[in-house]
C-alpha atoms as a PDB file:
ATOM      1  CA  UNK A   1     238.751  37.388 240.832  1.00  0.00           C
ATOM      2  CA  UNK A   2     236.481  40.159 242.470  1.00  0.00           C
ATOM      3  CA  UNK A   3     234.158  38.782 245.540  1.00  0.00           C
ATOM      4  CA  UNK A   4     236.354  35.586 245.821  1.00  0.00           C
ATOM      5  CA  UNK A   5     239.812  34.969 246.607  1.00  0.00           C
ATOM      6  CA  UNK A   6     241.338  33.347 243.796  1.00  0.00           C
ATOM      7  CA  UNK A   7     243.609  30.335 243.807  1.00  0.00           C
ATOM      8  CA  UNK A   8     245.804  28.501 241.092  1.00  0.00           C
ATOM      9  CA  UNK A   9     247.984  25.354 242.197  1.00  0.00           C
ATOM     10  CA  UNK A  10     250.595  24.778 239.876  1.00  0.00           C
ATOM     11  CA  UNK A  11     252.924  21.998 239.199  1.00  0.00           C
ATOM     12  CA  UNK A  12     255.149  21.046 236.162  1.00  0.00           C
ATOM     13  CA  UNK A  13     252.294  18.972 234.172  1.00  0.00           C
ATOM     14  CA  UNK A  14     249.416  19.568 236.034  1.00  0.00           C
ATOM     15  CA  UNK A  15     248.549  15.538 235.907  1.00  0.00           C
ATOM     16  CA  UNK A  16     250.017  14.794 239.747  1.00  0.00           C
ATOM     17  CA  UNK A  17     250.499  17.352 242.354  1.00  0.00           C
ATOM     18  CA  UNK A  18     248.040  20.245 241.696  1.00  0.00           C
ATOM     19  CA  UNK A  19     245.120  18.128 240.501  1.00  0.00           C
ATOM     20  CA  UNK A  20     245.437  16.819 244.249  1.00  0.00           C
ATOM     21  CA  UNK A  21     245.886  20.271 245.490  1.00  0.00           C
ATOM     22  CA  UNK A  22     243.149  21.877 243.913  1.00  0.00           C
ATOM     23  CA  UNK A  23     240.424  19.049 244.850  1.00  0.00           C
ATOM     24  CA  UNK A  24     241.917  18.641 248.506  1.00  0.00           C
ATOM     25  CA  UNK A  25     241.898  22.874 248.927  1.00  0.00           C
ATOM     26  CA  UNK A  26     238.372  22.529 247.799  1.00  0.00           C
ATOM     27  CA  UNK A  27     237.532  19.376 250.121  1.00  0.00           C
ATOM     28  CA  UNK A  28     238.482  21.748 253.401  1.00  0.00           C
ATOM     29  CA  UNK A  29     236.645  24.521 251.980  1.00  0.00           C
ATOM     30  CA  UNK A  30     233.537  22.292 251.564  1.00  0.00           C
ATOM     31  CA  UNK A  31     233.998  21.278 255.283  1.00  0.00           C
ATOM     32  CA  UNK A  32     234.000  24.297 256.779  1.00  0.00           C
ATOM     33  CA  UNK A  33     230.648  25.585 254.341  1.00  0.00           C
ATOM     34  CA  UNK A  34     233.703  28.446 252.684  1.00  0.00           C
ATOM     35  CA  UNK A  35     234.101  26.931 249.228  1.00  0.00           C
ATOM     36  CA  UNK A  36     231.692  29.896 247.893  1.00  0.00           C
ATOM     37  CA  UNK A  37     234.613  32.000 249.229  1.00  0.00           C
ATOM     38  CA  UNK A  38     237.163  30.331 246.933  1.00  0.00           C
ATOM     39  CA  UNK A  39     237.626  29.991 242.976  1.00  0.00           C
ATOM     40  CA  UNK A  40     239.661  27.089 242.965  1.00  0.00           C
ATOM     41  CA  UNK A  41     241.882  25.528 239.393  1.00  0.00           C
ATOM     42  CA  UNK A  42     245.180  24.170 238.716  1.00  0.00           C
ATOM     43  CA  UNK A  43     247.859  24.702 235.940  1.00  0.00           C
ATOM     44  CA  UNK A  44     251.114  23.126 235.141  1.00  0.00           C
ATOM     45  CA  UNK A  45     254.792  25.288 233.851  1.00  0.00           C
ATOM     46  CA  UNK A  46     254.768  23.078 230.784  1.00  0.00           C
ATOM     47  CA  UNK A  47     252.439  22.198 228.099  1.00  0.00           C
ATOM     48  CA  UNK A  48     253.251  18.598 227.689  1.00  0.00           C
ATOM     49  CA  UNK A  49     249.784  17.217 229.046  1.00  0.00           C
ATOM     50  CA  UNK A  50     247.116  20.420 228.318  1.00  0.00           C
ATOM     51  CA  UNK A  51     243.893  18.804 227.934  1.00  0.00           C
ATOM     52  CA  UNK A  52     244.831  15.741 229.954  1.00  0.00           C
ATOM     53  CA  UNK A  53     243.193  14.060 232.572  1.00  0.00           C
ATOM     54  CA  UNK A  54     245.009  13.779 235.939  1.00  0.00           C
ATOM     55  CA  UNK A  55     247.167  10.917 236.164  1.00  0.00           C
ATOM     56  CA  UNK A  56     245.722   7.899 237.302  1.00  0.00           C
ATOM     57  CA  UNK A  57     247.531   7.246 240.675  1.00  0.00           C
ATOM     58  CA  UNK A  58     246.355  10.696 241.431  1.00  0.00           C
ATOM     59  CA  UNK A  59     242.587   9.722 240.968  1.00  0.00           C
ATOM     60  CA  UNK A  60     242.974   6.579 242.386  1.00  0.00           C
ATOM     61  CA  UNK A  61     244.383   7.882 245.217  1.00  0.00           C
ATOM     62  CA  UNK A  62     241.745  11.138 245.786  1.00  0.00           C
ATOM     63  CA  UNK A  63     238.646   8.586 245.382  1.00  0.00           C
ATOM     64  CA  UNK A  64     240.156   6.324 247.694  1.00  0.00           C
ATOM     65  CA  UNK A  65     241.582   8.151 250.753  1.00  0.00           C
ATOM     66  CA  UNK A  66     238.570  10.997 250.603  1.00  0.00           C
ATOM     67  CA  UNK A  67     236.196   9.888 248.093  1.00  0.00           C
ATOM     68  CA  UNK A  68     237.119  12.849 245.791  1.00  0.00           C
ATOM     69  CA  UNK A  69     236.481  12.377 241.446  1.00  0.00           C
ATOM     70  CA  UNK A  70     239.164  14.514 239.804  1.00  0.00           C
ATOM     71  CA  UNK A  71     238.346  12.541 236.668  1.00  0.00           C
ATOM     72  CA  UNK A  72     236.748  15.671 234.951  1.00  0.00           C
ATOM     73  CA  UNK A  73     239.695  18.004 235.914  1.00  0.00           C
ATOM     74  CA  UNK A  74     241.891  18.966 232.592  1.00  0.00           C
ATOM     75  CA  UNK A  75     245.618  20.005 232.381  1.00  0.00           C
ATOM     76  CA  UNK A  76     246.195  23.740 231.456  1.00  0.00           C
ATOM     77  CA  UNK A  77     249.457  25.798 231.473  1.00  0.00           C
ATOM     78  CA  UNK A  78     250.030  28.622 233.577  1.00  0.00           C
ATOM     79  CA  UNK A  79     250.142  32.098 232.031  1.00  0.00           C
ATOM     80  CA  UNK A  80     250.580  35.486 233.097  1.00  0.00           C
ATOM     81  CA  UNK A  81     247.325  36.095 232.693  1.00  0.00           C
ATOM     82  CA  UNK A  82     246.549  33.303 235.517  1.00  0.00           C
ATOM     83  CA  UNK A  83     249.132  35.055 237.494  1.00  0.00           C
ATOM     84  CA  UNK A  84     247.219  38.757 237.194  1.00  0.00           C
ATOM     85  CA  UNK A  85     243.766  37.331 237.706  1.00  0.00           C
ATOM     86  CA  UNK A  86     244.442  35.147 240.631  1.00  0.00           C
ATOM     87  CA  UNK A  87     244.946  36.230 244.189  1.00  0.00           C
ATOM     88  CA  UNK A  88     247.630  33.617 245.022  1.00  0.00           C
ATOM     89  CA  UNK A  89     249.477  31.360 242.844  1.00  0.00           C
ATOM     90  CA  UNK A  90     251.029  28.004 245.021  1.00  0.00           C
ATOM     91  CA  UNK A  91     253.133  26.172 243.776  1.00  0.00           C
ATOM     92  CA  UNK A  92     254.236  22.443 244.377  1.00  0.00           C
ATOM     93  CA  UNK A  93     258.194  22.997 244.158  1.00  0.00           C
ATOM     94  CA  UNK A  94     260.772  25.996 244.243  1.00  0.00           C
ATOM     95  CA  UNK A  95     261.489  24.707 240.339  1.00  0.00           C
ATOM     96  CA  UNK A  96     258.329  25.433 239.233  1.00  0.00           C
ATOM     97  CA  UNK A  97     257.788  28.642 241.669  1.00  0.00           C
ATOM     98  CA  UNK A  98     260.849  30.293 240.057  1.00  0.00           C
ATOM     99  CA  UNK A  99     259.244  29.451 236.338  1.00  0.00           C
ATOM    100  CA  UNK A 100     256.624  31.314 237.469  1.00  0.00           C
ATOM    101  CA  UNK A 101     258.554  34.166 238.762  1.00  0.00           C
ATOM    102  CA  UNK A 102     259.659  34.552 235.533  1.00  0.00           C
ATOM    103  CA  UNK A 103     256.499  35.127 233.529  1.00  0.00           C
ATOM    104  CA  UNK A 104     254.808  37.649 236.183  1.00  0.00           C
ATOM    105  CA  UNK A 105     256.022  40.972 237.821  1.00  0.00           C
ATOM    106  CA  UNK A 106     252.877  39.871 240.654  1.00  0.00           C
ATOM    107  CA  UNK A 107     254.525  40.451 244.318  1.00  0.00           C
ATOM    108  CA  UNK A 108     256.104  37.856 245.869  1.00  0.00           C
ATOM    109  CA  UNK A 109     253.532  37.500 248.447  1.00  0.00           C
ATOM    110  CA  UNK A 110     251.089  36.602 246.166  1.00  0.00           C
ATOM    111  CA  UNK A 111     253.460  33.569 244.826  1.00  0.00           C
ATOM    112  CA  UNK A 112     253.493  30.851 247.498  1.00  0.00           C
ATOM    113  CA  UNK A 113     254.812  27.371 248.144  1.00  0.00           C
ATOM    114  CA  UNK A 114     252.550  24.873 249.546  1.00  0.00           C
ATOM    115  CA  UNK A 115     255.107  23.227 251.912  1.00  0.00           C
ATOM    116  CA  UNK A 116     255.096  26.632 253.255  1.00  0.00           C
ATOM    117  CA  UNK A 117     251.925  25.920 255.173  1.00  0.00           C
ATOM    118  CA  UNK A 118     253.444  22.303 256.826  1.00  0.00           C
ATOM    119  CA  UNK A 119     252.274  22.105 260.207  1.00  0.00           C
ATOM    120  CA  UNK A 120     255.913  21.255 261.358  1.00  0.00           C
ATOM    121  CA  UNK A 121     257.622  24.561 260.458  1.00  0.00           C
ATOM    122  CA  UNK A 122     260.865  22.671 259.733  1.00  0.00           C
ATOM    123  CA  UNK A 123     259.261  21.454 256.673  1.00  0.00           C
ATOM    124  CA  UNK A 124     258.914  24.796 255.363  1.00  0.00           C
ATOM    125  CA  UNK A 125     260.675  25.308 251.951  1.00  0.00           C
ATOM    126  CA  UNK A 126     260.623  21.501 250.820  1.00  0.00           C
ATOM    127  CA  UNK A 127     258.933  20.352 247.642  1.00  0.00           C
ATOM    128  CA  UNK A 128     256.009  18.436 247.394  1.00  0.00           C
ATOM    129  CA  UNK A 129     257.591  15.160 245.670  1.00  0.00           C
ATOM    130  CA  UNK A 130     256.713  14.381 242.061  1.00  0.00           C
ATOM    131  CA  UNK A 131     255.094  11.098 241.867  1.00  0.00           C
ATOM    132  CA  UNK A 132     254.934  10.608 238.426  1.00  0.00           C
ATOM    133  CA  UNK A 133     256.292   7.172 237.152  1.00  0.00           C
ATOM    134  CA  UNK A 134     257.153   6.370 240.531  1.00  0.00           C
ATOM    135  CA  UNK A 135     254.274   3.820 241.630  1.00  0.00           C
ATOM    136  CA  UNK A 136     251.239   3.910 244.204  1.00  0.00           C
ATOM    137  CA  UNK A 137     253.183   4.596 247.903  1.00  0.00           C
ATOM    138  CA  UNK A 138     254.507   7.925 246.093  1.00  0.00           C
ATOM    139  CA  UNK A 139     250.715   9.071 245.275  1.00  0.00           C
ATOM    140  CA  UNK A 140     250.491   8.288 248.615  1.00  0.00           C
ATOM    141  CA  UNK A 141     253.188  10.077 250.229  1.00  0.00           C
ATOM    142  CA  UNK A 142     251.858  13.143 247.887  1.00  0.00           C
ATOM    143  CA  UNK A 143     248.284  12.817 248.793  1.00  0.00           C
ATOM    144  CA  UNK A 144     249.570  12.929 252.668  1.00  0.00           C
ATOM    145  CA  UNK A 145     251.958  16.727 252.042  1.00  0.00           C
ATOM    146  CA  UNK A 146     249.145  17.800 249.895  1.00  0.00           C
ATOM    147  CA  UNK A 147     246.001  16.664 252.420  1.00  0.00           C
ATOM    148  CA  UNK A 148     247.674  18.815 255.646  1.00  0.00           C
ATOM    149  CA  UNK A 149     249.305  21.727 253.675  1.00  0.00           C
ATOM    150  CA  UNK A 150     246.120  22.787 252.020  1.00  0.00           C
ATOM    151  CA  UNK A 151     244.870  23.036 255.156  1.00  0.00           C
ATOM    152  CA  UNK A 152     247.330  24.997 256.724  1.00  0.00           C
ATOM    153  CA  UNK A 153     247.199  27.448 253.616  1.00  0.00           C
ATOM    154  CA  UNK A 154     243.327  27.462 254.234  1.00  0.00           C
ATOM    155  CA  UNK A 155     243.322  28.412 257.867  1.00  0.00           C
ATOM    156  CA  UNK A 156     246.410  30.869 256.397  1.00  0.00           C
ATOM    157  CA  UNK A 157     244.193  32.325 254.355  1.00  0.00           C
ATOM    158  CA  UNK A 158     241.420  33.066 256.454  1.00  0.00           C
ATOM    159  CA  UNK A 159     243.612  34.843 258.909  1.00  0.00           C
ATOM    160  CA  UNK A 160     244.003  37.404 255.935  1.00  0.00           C
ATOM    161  CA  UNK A 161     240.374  37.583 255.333  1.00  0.00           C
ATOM    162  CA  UNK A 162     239.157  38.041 258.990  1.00  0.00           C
ATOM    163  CA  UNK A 163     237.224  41.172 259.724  1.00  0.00           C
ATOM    164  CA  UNK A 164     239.238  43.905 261.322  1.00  0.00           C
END
């Protein structure tokens, strides 16, 4: 990614966690008039849903708590060439952030985990839950981790790209 920072949210399936990740980054980016600053996707470890849609308590949950349509959003997997191209590669779980380790000699600072950027620094190192199969209050619970972490790694971010 040249004049933009660059950055892939990745989960196992890419139907749950990331989809939410990816539209909530780009909500706070929005906000603040900085999305132009951003190139913004999402990927999953596995291939088991490539070319899906997000799951539905994902969209439900995005167009009701914010108003945001994921609808058009499709699965991918993550590859090495993501890992090269973007800046920073977040992931939703140590799990999947070690699969990733694995397919990319990128530093570690450029691999991150989202919980990482909890307000509450004793948060730091959890996973963002899976919800999948697990019924509306854990879309929920997800949408809440996802909603305040992408903002921390947002105001993280442009702490890195302040002027000098």
């Amino acid at each position: 990614m040249s004049h933009t920072t660059g950055i892939m949210f990745f989960c196992l399936g890419n139907i749950c966690r990331s989809p939410l990740a990816e539209a909530l980054f780009r909500h706070h980016a929005e906000a603040r008039d900085l999305a132009h600053r951003f190139h913004i996707e999402s990927s999953g470890t596995s291939a088991y849903h490539v070319g899906d849609p997000p799951d539905p308590g994902s969209v439900r949950v995005a167009r009701n708590r914010l108003g945001l349509d994921i609808t058009s959003q499709r699965s991918q997997q993550l590859t090495s060439d993501h890992l090269s191209r973007f800046d920073f590669a977040v992931a939703m779980d140590a799990s999947n952030l070690q699969n990733a380790r694995r397919l990319t000699t990128t530093p570690a600072s450029r691999l991150l985990l989202l919980r990482d950027f909890e307000p509450d620094p004793s948060l730091h190192g959890r996973d963002v839950p899976d919800p999948w199969g697990g019924g509306p209050r854990g879309f929920d619970e997800v949408f809440d981790i996802v909603h305040r972490c992408t903002e921390g790694l947002l105001d993280h971010l442009l702490t890195l790209q302040a002027p000098p």
